[in-house]
C-alpha atoms as a PDB file:
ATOM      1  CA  UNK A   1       0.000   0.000   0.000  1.00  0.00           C
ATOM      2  CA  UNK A   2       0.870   3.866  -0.765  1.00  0.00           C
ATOM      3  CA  UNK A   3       0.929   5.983   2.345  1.00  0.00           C
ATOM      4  CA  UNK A   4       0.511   9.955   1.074  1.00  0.00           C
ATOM      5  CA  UNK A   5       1.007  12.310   3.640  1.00  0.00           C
ATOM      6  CA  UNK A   6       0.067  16.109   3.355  1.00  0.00           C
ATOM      7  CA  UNK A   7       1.303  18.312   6.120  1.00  0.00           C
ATOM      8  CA  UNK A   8      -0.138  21.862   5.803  1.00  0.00           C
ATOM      9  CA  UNK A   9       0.301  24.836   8.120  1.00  0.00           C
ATOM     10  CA  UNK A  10      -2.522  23.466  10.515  1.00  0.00           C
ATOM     11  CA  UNK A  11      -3.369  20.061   9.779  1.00  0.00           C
ATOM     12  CA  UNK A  12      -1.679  16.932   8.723  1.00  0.00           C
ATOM     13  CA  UNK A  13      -3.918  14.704   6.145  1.00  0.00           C
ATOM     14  CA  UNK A  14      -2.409  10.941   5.840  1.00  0.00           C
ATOM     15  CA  UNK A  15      -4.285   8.929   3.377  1.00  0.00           C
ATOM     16  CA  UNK A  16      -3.551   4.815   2.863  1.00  0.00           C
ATOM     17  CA  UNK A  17      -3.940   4.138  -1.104  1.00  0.00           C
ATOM     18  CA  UNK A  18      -4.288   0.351  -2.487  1.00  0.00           C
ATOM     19  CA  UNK A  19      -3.963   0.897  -6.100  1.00  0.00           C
ATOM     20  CA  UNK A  20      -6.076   3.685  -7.012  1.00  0.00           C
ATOM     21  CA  UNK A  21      -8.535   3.410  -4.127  1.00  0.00           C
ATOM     22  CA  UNK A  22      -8.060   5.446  -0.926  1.00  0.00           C
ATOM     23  CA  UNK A  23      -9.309   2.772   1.628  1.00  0.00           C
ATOM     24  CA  UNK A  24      -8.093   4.508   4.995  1.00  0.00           C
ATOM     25  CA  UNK A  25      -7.452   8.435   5.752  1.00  0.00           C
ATOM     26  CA  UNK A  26      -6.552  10.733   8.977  1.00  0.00           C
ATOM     27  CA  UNK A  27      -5.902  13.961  10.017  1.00  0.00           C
ATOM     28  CA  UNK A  28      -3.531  15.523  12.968  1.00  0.00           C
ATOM     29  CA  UNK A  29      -2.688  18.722  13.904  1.00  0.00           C
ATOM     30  CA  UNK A  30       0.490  19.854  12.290  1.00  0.00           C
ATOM     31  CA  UNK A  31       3.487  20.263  15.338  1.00  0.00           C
ATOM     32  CA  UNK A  32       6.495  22.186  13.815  1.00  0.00           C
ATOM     33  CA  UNK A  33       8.519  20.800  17.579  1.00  0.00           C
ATOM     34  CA  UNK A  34       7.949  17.214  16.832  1.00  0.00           C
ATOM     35  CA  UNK A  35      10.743  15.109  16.508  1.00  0.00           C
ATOM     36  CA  UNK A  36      10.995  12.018  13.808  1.00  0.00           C
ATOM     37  CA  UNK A  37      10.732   9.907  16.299  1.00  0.00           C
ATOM     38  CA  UNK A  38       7.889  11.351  17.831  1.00  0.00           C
ATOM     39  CA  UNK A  39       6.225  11.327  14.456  1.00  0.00           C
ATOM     40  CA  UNK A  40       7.157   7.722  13.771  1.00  0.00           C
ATOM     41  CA  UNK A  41       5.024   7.265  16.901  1.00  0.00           C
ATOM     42  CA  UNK A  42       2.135   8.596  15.878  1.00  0.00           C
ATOM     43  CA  UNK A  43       2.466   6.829  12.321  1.00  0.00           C
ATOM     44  CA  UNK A  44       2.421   3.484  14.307  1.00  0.00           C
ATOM     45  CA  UNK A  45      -0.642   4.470  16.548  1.00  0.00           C
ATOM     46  CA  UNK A  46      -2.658   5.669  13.434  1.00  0.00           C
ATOM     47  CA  UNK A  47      -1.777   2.739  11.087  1.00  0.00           C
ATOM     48  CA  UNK A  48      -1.736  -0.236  13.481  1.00  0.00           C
ATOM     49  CA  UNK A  49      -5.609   0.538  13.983  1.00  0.00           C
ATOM     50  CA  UNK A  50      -5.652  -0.433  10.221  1.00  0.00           C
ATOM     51  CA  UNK A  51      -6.519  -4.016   9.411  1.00  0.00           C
ATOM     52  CA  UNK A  52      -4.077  -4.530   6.350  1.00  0.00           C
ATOM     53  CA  UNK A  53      -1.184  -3.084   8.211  1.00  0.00           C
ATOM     54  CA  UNK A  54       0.885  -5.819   9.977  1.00  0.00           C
ATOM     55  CA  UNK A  55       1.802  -5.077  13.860  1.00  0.00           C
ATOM     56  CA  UNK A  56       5.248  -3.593  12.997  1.00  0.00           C
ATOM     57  CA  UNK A  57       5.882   0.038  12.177  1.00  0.00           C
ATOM     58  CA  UNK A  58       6.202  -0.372   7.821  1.00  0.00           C
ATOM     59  CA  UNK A  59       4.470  -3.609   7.209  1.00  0.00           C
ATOM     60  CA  UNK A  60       2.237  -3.688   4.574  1.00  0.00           C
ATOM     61  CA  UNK A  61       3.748  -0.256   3.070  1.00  0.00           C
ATOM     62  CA  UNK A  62       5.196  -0.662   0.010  1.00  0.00           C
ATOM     63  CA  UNK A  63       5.642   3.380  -0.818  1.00  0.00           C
ATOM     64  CA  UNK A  64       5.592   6.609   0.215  1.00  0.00           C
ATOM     65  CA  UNK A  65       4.527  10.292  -0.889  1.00  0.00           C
ATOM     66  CA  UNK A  66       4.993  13.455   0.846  1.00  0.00           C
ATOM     67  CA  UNK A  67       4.046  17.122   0.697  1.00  0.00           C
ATOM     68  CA  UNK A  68       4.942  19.705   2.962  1.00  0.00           C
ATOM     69  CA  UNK A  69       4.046  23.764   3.128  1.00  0.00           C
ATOM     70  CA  UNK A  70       6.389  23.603   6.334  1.00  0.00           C
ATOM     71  CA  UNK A  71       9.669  22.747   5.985  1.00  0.00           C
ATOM     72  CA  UNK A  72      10.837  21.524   9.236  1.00  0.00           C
ATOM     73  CA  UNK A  73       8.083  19.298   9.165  1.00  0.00           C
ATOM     74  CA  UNK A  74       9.887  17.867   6.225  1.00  0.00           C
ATOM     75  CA  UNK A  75      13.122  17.944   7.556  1.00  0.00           C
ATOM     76  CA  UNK A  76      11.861  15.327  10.358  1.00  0.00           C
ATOM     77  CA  UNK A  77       9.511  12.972   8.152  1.00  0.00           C
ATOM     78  CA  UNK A  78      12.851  12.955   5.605  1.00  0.00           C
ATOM     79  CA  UNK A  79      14.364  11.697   8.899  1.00  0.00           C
ATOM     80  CA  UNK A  80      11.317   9.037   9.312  1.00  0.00           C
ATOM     81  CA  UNK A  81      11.480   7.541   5.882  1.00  0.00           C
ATOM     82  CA  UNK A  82      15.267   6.995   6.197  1.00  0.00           C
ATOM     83  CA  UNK A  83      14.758   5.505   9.893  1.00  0.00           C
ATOM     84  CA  UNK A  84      11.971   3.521  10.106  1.00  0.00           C
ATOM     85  CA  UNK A  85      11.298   2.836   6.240  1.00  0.00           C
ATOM     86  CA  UNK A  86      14.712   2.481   5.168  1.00  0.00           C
ATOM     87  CA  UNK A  87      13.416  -0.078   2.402  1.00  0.00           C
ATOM     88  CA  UNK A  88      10.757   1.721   1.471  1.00  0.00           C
ATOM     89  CA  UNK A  89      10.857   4.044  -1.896  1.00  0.00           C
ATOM     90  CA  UNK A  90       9.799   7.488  -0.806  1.00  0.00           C
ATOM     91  CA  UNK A  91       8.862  10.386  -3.075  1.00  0.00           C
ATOM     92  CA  UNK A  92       9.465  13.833  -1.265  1.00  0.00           C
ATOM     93  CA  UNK A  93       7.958  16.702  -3.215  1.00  0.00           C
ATOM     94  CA  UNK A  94      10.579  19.284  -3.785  1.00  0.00           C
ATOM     95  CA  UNK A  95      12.592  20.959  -6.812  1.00  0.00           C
ATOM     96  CA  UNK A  96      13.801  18.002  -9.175  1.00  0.00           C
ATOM     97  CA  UNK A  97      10.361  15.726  -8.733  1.00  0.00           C
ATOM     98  CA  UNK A  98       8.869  15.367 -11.810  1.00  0.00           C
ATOM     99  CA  UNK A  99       5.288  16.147 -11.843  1.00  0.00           C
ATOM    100  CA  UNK A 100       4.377  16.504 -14.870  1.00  0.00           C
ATOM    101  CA  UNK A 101       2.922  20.047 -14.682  1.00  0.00           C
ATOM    102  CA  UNK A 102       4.914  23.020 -16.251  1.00  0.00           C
ATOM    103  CA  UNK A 103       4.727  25.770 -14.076  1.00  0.00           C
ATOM    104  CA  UNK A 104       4.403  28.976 -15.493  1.00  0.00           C
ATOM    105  CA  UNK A 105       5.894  31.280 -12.322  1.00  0.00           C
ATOM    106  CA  UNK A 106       8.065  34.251 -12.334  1.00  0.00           C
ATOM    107  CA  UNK A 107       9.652  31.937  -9.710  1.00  0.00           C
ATOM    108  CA  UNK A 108       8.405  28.304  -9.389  1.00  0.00           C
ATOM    109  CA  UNK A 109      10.295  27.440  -6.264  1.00  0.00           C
ATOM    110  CA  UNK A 110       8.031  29.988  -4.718  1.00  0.00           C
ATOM    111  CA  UNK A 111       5.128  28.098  -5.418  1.00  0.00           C
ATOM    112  CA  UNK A 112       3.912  25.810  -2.414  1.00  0.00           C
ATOM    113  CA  UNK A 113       4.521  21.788  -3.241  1.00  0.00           C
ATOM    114  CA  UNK A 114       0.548  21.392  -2.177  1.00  0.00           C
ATOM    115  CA  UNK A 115      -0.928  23.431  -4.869  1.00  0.00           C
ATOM    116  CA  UNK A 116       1.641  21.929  -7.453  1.00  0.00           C
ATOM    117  CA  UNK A 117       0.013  18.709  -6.380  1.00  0.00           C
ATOM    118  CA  UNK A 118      -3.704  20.035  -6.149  1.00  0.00           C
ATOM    119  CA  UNK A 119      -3.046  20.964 -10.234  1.00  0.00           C
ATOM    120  CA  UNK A 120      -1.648  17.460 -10.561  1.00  0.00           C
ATOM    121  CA  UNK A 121      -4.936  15.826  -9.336  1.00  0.00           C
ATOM    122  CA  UNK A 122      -7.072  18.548 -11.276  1.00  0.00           C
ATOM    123  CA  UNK A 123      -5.350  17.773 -14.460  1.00  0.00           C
ATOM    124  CA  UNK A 124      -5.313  13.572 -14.411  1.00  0.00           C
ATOM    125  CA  UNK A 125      -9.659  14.054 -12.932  1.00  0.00           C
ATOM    126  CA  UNK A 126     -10.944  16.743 -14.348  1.00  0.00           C
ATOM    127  CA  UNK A 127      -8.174  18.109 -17.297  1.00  0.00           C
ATOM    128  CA  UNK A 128      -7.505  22.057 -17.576  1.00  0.00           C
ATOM    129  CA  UNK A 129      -8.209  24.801 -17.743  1.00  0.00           C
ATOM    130  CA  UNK A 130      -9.430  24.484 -14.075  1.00  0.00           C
ATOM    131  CA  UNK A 131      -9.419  26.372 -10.808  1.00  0.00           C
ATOM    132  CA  UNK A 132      -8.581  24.428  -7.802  1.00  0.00           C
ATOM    133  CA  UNK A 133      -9.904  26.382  -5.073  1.00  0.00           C
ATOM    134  CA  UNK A 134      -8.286  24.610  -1.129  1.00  0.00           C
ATOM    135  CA  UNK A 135      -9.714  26.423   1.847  1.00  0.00           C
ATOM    136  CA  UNK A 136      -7.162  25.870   4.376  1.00  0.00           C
ATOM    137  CA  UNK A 137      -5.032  27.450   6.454  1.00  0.00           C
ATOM    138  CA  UNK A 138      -5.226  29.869   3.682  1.00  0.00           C
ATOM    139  CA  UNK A 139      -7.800  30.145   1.509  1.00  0.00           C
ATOM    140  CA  UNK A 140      -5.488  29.510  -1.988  1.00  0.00           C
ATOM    141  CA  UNK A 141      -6.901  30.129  -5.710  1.00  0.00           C
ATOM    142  CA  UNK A 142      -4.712  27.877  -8.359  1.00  0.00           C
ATOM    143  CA  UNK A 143      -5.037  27.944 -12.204  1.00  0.00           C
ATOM    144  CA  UNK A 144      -4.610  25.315 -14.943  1.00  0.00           C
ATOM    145  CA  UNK A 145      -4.579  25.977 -17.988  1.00  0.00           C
ATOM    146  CA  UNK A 146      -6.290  23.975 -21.098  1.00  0.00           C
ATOM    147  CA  UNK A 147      -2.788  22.507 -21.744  1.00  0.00           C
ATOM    148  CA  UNK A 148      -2.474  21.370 -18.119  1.00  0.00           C
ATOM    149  CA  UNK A 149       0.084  24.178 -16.788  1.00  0.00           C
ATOM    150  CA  UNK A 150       0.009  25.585 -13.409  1.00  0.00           C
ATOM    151  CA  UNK A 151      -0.722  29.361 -14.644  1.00  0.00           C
ATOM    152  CA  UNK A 152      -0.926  31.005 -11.062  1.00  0.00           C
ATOM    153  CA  UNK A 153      -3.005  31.928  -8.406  1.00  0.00           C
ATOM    154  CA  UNK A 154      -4.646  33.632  -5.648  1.00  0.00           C
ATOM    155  CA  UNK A 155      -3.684  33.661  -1.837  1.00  0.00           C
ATOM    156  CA  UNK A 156      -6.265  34.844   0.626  1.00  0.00           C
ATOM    157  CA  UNK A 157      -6.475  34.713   4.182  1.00  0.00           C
ATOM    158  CA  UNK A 158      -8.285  31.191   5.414  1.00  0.00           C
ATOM    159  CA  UNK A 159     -11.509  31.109   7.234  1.00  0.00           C
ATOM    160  CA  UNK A 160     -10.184  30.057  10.907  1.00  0.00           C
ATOM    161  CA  UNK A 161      -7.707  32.791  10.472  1.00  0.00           C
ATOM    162  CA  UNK A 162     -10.333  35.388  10.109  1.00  0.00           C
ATOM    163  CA  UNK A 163     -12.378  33.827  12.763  1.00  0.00           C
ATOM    164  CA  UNK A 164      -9.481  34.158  14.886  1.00  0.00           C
ATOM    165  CA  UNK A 165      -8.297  37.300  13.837  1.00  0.00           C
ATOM    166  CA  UNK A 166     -12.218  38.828  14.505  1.00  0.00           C
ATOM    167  CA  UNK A 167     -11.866  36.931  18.357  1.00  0.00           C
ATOM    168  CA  UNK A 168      -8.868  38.748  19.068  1.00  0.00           C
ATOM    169  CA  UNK A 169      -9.503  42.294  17.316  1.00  0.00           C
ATOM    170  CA  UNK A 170     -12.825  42.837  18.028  1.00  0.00           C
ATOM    171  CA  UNK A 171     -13.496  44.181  21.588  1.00  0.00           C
ATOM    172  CA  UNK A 172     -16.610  42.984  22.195  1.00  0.00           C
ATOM    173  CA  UNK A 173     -16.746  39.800  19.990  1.00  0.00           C
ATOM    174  CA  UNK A 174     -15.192  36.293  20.455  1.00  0.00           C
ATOM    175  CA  UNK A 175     -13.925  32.902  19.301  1.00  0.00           C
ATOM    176  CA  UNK A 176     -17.275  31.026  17.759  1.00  0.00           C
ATOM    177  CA  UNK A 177     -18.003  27.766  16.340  1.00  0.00           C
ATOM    178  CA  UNK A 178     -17.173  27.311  12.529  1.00  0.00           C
ATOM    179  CA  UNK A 179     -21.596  26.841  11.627  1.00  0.00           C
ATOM    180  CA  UNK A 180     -23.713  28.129   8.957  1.00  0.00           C
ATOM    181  CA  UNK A 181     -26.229  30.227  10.688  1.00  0.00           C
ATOM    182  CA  UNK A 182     -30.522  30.271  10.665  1.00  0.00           C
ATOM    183  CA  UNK A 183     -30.175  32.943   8.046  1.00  0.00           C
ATOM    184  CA  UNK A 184     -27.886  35.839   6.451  1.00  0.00           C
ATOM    185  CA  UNK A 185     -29.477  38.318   9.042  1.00  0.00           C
ATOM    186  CA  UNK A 186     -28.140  37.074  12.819  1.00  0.00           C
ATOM    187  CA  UNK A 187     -30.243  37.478  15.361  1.00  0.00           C
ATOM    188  CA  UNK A 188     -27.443  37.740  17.922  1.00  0.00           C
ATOM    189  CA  UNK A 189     -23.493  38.869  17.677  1.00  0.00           C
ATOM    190  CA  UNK A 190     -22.432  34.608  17.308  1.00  0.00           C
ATOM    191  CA  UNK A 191     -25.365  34.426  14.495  1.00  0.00           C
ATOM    192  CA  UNK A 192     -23.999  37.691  12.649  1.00  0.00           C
ATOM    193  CA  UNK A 193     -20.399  36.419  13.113  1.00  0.00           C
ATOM    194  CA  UNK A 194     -20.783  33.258  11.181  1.00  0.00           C
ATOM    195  CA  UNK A 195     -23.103  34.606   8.727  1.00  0.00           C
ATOM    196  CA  UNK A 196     -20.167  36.964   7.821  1.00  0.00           C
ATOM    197  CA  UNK A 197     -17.789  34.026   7.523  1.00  0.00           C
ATOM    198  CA  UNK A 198     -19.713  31.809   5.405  1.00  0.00           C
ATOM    199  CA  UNK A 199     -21.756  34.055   3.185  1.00  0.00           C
ATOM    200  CA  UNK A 200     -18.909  36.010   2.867  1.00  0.00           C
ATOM    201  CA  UNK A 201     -16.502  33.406   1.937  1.00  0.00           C
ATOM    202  CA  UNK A 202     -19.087  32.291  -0.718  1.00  0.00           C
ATOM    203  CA  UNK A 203     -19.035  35.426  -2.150  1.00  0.00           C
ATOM    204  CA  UNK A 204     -15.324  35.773  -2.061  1.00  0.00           C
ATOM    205  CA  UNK A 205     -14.374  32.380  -3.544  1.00  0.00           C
ATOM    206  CA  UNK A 206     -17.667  33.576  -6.350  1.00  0.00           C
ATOM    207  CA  UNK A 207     -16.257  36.762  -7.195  1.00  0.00           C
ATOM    208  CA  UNK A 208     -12.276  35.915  -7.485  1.00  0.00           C
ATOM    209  CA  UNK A 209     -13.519  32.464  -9.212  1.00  0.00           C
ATOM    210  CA  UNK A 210     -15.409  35.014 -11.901  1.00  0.00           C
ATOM    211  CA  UNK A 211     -12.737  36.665 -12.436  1.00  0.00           C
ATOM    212  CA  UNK A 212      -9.675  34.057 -12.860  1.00  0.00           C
ATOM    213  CA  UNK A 213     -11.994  31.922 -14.593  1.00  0.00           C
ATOM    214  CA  UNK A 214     -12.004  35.437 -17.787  1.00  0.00           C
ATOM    215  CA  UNK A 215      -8.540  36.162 -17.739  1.00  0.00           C
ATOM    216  CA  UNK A 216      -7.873  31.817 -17.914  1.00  0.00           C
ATOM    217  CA  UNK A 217     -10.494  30.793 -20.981  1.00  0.00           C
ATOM    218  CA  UNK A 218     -12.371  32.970 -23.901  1.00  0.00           C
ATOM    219  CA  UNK A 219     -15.333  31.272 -22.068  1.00  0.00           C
ATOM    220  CA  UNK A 220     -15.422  30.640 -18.779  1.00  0.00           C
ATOM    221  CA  UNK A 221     -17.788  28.462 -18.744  1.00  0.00           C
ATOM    222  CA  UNK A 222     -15.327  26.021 -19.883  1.00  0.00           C
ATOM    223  CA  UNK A 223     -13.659  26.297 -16.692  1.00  0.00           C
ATOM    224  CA  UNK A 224     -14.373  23.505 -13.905  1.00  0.00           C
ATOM    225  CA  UNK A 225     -13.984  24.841 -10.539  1.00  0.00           C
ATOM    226  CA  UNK A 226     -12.865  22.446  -7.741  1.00  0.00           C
ATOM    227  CA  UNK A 227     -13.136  22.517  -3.871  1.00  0.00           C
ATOM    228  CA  UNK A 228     -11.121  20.689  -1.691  1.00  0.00           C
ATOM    229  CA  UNK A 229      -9.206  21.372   2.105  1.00  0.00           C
ATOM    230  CA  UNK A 230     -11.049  20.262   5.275  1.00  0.00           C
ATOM    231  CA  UNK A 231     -13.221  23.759   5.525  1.00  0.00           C
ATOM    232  CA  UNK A 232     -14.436  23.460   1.875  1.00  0.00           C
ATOM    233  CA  UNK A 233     -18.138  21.892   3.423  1.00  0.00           C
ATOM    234  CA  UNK A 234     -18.882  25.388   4.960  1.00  0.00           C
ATOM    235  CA  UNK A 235     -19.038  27.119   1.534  1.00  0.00           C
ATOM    236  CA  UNK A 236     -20.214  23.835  -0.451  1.00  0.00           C
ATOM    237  CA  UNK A 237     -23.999  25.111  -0.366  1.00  0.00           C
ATOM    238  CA  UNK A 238     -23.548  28.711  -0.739  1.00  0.00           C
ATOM    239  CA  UNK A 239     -20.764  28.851  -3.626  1.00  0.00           C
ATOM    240  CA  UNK A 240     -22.107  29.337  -6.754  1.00  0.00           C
ATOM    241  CA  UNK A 241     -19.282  28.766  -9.097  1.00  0.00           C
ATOM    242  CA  UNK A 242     -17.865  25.506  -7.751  1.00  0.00           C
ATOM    243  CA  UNK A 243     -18.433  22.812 -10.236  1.00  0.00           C
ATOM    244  CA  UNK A 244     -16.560  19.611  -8.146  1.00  0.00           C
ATOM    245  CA  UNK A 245     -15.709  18.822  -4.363  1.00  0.00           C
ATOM    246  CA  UNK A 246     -12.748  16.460  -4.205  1.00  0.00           C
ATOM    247  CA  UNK A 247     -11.763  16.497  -0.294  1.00  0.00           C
ATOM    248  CA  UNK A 248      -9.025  13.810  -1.122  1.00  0.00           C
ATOM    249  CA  UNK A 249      -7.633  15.820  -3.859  1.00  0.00           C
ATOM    250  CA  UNK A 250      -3.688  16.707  -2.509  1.00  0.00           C
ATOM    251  CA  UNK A 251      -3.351  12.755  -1.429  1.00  0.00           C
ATOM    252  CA  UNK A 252      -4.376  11.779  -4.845  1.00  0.00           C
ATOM    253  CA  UNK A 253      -1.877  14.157  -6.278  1.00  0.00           C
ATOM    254  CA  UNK A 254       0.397  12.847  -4.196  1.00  0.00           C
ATOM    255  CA  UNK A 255      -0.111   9.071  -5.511  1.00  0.00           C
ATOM    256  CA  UNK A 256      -0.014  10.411  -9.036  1.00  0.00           C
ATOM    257  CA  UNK A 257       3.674  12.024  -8.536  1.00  0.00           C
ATOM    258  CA  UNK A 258       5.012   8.840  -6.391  1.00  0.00           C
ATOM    259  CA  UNK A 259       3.809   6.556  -9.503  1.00  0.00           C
ATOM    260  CA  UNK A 260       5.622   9.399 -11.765  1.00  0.00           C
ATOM    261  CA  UNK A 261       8.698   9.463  -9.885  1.00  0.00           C
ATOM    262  CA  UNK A 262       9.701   5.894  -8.104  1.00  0.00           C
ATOM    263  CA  UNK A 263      10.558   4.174 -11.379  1.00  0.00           C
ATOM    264  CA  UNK A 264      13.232   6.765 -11.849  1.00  0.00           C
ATOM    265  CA  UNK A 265      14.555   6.185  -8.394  1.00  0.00           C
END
């Protein structure tokens, strides 16, 4: 089996792949401070719940794919693959994997390895031109082109960071529960509070969706829009634009690159 793991700012996603078929999937919080070893244990607590995995930290892994938007993260699970899964090919994404995406940045080093990925997935699913819209940590905005070429993009900040930003700047509001509220209008400060973050979300992702979606086809409608990160559900219903939710769509990405790569390894 393929283990994929996608460490973002916030969350870890871990996905278990047998052939093309995700059949297991978890996510952690993301820990900058812990150590490989540390991580190695969490790997064995996660996976030996699994009924395909052997009892032993690595059996029943036959590869490995990672991404990672924070690098000492990377630094450690480099440290995990060479420790623990010594035999085990492992695809890192970083400069030099092939992906089989041209990216068309002023400076593609810049670009983070998750969204490379995202446009990986989008192209083998869905083909281009496409806009892969991930509400994470950030809320991020990535264009493919009809000949399957990461064009660019659009960083804005995530939902949970405005929540918390609103929570700490606002003198007389608070943290709140991520819920979409009885209606636009709240009845109370928690009900206008999350009727800003939803509906205004939704309108965000519609209006900068609008607008990439002209300047990347001579008709957008030609464009397929997909959703994926762990908030994507909160904007699901109220998005107009969004065409596809894929909530597995960096670990697929991931598999794509590791078949892509470990026959050149």
């Amino acid at each position: 089996m393929l283990l994929t793991i996608d460490v973002g700012n916030t969350h870890t996603v871990l996905g278990l792949f047998d052939g093309e078929d995700i059949v297991e999937h978890w996510r952690i919080s993301t820990d900058a401070r812990r150590t490989a070893d540390e991580l190695a244990v969490v790997l064995h607590g996660l996976m030996g719940m699994h009924p395909l995995l052997g009892e032993e930290l690595g059996d029943g892994i036959d590869g490995i794919a990672i991404c990672s938007t924070v690098p000492s993260v990377l630094h450690e699970l480099r440290e995990v693959t060479r420790r623990y899964y010594g035999d085990v090919p492992a695809v890192l994404v970083e400069p030099g994997i092939k992906t089989g995406v041209p990216i068309l940045m002023d400076n593609p080093k810049e670009v983070g390895a998750d969204r490379i990925i995202n446009a990986v997935a989008a192209v083998e699913l869905y083909g281009g031109p496409a806009i892969v819209v991930d509400f994470g940590t950030a809320t991020t905005f990535d264009a493919v082109s009809a000949r399957g070429e990461y064009a660019g993009g659009v960083i804005a900040p995530g939902i949970e960071i405005s929540v918390e930003a609103l929570g700490v700047r606002g003198a007389q509001l608070r943290k709140i529960e991520l819920a979409r509220p009885r209606a636009v209008i709240g009845k109370n400060t928690v009900e206008a509070m999350q009727a800003g973050i939803v509906y205004g979300f939704a309108g965000q992702v519609d209006g900068v969706v609008n607008r990439m979606a002209r300047e990347l086809a001579d008709d957008p409608d030609d464009v397929t829009v997909i959703a994926t990160g762990g908030l994507a559900p909160m904007v699901l219903g109220e998005s107009t634009v969004i065409d596809e939710h894929e909530p597995w769509l960096t670990l697929i990405g991931l598999r794509l690159v590791y078949e892509r790569n470990v026959s050149r390894m």
